[in-house]
PDB file of N, CA and C in Angstrom:
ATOM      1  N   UNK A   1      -4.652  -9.011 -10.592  1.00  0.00           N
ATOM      2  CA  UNK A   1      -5.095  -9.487  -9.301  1.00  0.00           C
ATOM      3  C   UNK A   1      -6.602  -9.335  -9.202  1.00  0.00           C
ATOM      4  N   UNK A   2      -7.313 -10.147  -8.558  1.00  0.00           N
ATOM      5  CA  UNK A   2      -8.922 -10.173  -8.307  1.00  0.00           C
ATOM      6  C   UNK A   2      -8.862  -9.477  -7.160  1.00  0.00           C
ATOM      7  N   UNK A   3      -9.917  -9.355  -7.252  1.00  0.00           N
ATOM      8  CA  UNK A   3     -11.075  -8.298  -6.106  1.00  0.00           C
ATOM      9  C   UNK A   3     -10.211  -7.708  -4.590  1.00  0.00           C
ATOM     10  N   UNK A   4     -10.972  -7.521  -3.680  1.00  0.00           N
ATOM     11  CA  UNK A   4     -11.143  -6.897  -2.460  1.00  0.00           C
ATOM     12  C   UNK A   4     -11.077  -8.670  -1.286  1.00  0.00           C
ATOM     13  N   UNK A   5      -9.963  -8.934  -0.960  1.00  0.00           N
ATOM     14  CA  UNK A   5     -10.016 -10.391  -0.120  1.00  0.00           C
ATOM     15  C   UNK A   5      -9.622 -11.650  -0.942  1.00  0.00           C
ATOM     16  N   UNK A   6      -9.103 -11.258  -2.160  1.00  0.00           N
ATOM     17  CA  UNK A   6      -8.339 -12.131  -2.446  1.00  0.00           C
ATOM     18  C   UNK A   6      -7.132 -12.465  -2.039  1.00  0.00           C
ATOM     19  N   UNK A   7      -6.639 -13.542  -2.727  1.00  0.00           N
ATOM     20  CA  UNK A   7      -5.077 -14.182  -2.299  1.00  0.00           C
ATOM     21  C   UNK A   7      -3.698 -12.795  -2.655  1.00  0.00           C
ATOM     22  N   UNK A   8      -4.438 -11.887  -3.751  1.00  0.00           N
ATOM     23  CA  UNK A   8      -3.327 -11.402  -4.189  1.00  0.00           C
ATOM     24  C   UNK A   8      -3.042  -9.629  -3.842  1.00  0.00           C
ATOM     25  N   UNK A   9      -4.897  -9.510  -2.883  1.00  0.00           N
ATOM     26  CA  UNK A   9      -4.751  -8.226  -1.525  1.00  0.00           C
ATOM     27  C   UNK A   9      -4.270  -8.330  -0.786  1.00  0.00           C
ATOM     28  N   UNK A  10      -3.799  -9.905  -0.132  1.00  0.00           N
ATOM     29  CA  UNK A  10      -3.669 -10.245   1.017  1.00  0.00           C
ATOM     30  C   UNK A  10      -1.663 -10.527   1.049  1.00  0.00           C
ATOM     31  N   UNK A  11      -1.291 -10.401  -0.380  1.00  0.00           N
ATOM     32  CA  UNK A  11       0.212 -10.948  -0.590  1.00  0.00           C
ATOM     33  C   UNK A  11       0.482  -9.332  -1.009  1.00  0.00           C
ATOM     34  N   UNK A  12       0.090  -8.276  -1.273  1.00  0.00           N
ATOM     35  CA  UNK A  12      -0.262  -6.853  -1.299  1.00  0.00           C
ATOM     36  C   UNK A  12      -0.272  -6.060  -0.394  1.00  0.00           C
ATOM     37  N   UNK A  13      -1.087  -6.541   0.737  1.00  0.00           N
ATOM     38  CA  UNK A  13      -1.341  -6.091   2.231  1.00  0.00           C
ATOM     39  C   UNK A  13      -0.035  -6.306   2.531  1.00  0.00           C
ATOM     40  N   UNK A  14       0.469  -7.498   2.868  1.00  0.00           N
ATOM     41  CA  UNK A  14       1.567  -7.704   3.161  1.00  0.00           C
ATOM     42  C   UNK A  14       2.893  -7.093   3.156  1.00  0.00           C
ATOM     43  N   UNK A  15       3.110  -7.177   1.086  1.00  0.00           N
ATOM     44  CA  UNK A  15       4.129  -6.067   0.521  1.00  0.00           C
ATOM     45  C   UNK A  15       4.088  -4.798   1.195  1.00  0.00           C
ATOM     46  N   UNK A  16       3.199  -4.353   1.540  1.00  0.00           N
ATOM     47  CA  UNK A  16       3.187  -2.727   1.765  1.00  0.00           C
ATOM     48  C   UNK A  16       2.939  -2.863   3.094  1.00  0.00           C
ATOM     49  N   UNK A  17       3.356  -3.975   4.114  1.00  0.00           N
ATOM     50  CA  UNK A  17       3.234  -4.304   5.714  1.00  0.00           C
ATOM     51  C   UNK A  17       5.107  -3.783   5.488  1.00  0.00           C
ATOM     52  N   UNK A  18       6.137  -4.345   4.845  1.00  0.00           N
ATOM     53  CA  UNK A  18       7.155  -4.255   4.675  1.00  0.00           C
ATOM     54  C   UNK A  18       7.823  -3.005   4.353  1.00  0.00           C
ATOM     55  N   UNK A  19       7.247  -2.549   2.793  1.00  0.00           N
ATOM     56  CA  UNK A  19       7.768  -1.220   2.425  1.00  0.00           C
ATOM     57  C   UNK A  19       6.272  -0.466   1.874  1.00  0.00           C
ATOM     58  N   UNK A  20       6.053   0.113   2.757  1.00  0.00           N
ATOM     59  CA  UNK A  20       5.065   1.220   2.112  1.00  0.00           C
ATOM     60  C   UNK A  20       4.623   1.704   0.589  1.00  0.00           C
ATOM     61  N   UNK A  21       3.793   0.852  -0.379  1.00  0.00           N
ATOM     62  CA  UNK A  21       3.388   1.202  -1.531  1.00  0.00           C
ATOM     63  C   UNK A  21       4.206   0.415  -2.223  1.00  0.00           C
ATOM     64  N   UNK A  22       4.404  -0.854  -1.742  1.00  0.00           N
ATOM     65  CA  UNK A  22       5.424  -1.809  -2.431  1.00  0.00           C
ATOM     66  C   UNK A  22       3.967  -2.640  -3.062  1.00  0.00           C
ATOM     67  N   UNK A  23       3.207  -2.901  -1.777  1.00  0.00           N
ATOM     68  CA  UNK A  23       1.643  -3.691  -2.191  1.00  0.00           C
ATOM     69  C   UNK A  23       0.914  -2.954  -3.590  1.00  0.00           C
ATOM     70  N   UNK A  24       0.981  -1.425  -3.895  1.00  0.00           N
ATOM     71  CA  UNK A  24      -0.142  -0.434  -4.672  1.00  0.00           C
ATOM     72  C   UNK A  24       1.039  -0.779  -6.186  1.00  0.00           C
ATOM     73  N   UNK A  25       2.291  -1.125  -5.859  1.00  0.00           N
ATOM     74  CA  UNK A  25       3.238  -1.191  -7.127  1.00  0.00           C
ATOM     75  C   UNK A  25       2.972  -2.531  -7.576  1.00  0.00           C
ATOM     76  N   UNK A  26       2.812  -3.549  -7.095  1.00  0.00           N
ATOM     77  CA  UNK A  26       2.224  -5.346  -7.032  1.00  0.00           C
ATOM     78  C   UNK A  26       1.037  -5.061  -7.825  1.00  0.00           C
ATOM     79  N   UNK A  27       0.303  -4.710  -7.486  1.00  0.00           N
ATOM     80  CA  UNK A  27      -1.473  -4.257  -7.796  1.00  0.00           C
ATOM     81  C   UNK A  27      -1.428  -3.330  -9.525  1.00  0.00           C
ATOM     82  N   UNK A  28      -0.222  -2.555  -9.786  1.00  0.00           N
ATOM     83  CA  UNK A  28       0.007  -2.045 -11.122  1.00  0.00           C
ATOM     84  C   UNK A  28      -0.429  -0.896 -10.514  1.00  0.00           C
ATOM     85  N   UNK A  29      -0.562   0.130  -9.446  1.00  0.00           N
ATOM     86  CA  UNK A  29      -0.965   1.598  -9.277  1.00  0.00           C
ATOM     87  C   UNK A  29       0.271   2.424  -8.717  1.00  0.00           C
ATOM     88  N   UNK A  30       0.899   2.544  -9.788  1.00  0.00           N
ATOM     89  CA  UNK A  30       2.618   2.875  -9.754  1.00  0.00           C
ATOM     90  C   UNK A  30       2.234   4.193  -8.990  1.00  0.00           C
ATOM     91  N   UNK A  31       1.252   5.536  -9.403  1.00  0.00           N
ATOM     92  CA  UNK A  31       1.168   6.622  -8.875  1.00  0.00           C
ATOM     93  C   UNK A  31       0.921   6.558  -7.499  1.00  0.00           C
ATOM     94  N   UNK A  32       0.043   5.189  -6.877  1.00  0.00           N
ATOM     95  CA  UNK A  32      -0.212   5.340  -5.598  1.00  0.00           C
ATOM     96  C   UNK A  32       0.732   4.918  -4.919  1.00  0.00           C
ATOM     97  N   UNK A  33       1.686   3.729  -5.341  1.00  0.00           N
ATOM     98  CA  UNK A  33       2.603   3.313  -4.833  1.00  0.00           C
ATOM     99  C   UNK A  33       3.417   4.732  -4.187  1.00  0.00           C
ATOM    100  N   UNK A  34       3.799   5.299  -5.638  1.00  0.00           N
ATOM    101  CA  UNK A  34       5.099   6.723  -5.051  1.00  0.00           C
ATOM    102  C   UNK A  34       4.641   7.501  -4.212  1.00  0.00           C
ATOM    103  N   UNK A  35       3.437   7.907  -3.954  1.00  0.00           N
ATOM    104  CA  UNK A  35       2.895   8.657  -3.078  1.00  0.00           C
ATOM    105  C   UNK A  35       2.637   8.020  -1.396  1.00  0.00           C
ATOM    106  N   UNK A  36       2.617   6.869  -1.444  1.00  0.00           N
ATOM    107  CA  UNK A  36       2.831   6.431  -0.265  1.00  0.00           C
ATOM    108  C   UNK A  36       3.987   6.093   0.192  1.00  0.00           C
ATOM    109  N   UNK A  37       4.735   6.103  -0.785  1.00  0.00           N
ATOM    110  CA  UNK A  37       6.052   5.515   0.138  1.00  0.00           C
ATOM    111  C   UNK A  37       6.899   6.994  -0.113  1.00  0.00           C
ATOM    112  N   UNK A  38       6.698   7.998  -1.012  1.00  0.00           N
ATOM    113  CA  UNK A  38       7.379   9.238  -0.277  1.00  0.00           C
ATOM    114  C   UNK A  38       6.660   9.774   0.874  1.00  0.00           C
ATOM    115  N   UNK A  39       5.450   9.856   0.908  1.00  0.00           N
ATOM    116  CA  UNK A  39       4.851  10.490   2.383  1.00  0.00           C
ATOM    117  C   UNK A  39       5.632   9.525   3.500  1.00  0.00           C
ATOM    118  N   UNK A  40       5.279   8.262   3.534  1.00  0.00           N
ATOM    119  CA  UNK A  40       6.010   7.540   4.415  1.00  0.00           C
ATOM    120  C   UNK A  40       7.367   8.187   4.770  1.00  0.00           C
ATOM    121  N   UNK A  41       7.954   7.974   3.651  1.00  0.00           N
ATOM    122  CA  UNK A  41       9.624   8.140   3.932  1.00  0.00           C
ATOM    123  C   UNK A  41       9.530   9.802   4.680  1.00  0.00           C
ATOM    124  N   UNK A  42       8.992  10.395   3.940  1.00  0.00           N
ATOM    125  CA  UNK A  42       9.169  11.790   5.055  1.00  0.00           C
ATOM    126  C   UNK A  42       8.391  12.248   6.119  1.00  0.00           C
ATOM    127  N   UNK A  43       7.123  11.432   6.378  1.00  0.00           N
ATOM    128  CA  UNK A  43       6.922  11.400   8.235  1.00  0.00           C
ATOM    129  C   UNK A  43       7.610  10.607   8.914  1.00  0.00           C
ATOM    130  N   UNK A  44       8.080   9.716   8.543  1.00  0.00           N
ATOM    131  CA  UNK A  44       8.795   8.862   9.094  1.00  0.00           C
ATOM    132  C   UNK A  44       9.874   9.799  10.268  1.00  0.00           C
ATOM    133  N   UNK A  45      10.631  11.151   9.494  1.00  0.00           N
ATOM    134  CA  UNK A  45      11.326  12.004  10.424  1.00  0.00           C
ATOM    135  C   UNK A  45      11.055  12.857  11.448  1.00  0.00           C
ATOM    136  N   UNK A  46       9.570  12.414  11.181  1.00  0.00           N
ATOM    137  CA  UNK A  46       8.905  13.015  12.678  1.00  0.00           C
ATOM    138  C   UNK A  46       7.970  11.922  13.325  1.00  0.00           C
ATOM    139  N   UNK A  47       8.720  11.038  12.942  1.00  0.00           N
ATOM    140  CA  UNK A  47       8.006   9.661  13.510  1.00  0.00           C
ATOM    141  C   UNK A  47       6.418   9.407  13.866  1.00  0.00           C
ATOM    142  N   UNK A  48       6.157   9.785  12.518  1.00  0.00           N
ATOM    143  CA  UNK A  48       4.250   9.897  12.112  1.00  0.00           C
ATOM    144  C   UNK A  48       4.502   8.923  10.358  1.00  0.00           C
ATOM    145  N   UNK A  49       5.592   8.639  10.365  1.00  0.00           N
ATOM    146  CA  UNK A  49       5.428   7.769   8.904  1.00  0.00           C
ATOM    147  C   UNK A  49       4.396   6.212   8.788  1.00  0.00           C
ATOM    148  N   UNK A  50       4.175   5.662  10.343  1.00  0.00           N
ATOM    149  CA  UNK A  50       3.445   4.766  10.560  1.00  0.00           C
ATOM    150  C   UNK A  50       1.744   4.805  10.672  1.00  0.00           C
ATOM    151  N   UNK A  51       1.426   6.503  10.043  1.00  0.00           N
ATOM    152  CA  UNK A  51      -0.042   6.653   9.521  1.00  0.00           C
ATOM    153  C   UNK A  51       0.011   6.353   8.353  1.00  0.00           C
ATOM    154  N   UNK A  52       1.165   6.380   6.965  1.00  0.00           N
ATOM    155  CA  UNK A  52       1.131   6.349   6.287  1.00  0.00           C
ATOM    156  C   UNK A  52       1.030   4.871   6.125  1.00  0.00           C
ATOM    157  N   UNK A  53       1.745   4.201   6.468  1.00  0.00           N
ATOM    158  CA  UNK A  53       2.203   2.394   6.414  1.00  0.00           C
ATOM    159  C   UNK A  53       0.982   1.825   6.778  1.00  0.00           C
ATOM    160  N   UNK A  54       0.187   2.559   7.715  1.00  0.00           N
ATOM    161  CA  UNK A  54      -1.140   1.469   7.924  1.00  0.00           C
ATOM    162  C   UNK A  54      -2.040   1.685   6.604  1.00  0.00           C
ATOM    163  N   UNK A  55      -2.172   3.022   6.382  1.00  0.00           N
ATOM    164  CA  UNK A  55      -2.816   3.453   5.477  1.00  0.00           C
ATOM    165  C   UNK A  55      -2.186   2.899   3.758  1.00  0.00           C
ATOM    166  N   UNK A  56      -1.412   2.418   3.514  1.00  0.00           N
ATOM    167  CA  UNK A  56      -0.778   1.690   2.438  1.00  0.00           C
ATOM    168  C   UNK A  56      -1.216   0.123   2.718  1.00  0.00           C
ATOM    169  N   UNK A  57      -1.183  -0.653   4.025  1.00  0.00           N
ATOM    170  CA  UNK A  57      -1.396  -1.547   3.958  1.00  0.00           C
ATOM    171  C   UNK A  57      -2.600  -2.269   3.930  1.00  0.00           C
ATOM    172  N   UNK A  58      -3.836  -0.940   4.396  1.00  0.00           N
ATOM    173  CA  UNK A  58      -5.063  -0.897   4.267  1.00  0.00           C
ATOM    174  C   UNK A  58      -5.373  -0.733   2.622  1.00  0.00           C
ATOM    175  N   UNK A  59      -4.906   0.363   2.215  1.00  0.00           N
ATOM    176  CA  UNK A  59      -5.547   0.601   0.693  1.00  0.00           C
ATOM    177  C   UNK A  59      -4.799  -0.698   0.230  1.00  0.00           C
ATOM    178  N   UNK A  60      -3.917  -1.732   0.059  1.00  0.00           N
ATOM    179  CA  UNK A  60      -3.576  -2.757  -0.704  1.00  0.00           C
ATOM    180  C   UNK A  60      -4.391  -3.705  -0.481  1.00  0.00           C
ATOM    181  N   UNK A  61      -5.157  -4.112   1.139  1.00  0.00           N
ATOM    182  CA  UNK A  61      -6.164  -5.221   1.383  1.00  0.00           C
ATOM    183  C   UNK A  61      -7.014  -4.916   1.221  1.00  0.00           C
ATOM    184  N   UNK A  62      -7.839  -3.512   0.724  1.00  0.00           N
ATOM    185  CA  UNK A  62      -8.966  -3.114   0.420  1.00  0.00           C
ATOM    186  C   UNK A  62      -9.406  -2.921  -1.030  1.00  0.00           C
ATOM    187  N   UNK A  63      -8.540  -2.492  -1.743  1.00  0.00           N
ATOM    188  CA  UNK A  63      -8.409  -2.228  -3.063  1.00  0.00           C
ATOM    189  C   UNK A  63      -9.925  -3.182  -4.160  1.00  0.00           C
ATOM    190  N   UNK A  64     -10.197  -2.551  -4.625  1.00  0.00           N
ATOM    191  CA  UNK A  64     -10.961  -3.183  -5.792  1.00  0.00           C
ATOM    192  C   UNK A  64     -10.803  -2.455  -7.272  1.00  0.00           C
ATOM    193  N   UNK A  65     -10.788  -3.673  -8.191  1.00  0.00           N
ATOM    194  CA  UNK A  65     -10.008  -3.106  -9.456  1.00  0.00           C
ATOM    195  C   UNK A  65     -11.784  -2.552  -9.701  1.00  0.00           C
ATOM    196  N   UNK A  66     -11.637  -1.177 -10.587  1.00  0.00           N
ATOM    197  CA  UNK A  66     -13.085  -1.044 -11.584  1.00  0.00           C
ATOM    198  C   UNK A  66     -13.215  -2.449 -12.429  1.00  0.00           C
ATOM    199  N   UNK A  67     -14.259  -2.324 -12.522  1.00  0.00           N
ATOM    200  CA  UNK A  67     -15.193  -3.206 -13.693  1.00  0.00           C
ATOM    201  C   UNK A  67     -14.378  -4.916 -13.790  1.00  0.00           C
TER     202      UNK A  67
END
């Protein structure tokens, strides 16, 4: 996927609008993926999992690959 505002942050953003770190698993950042979607899944039970989900759907539309 290209840069920061491409077509494929924005189909990323999305993924991880749905399931939390579904967008960071799309993108190939398997470690960030699991880490957002277990934090998710377990604030979620104190109904604070929706810091995590913005914050997944932000790092997927923001993302820039190195080099």
């Amino acid at each position: 996927m290209a840069g920061q505002g491409s077509a494929g942050n924005v189909i990323a953003a999305l993924a991880s609008f749905f399931i939390p770190g579904l967008g960071q698993l799309l993108q190939g950042r398997l470690g960030m993926a699991v880490i957002q979607f277990v934090l998710a899944a377990g604030l979620w039970i104190f109904l604070l999992g929706w810091i995590i989900h913005l914050w997944s759907i932000l790092d997927a539309a923001l993302w820039k690959p190195r080099g």
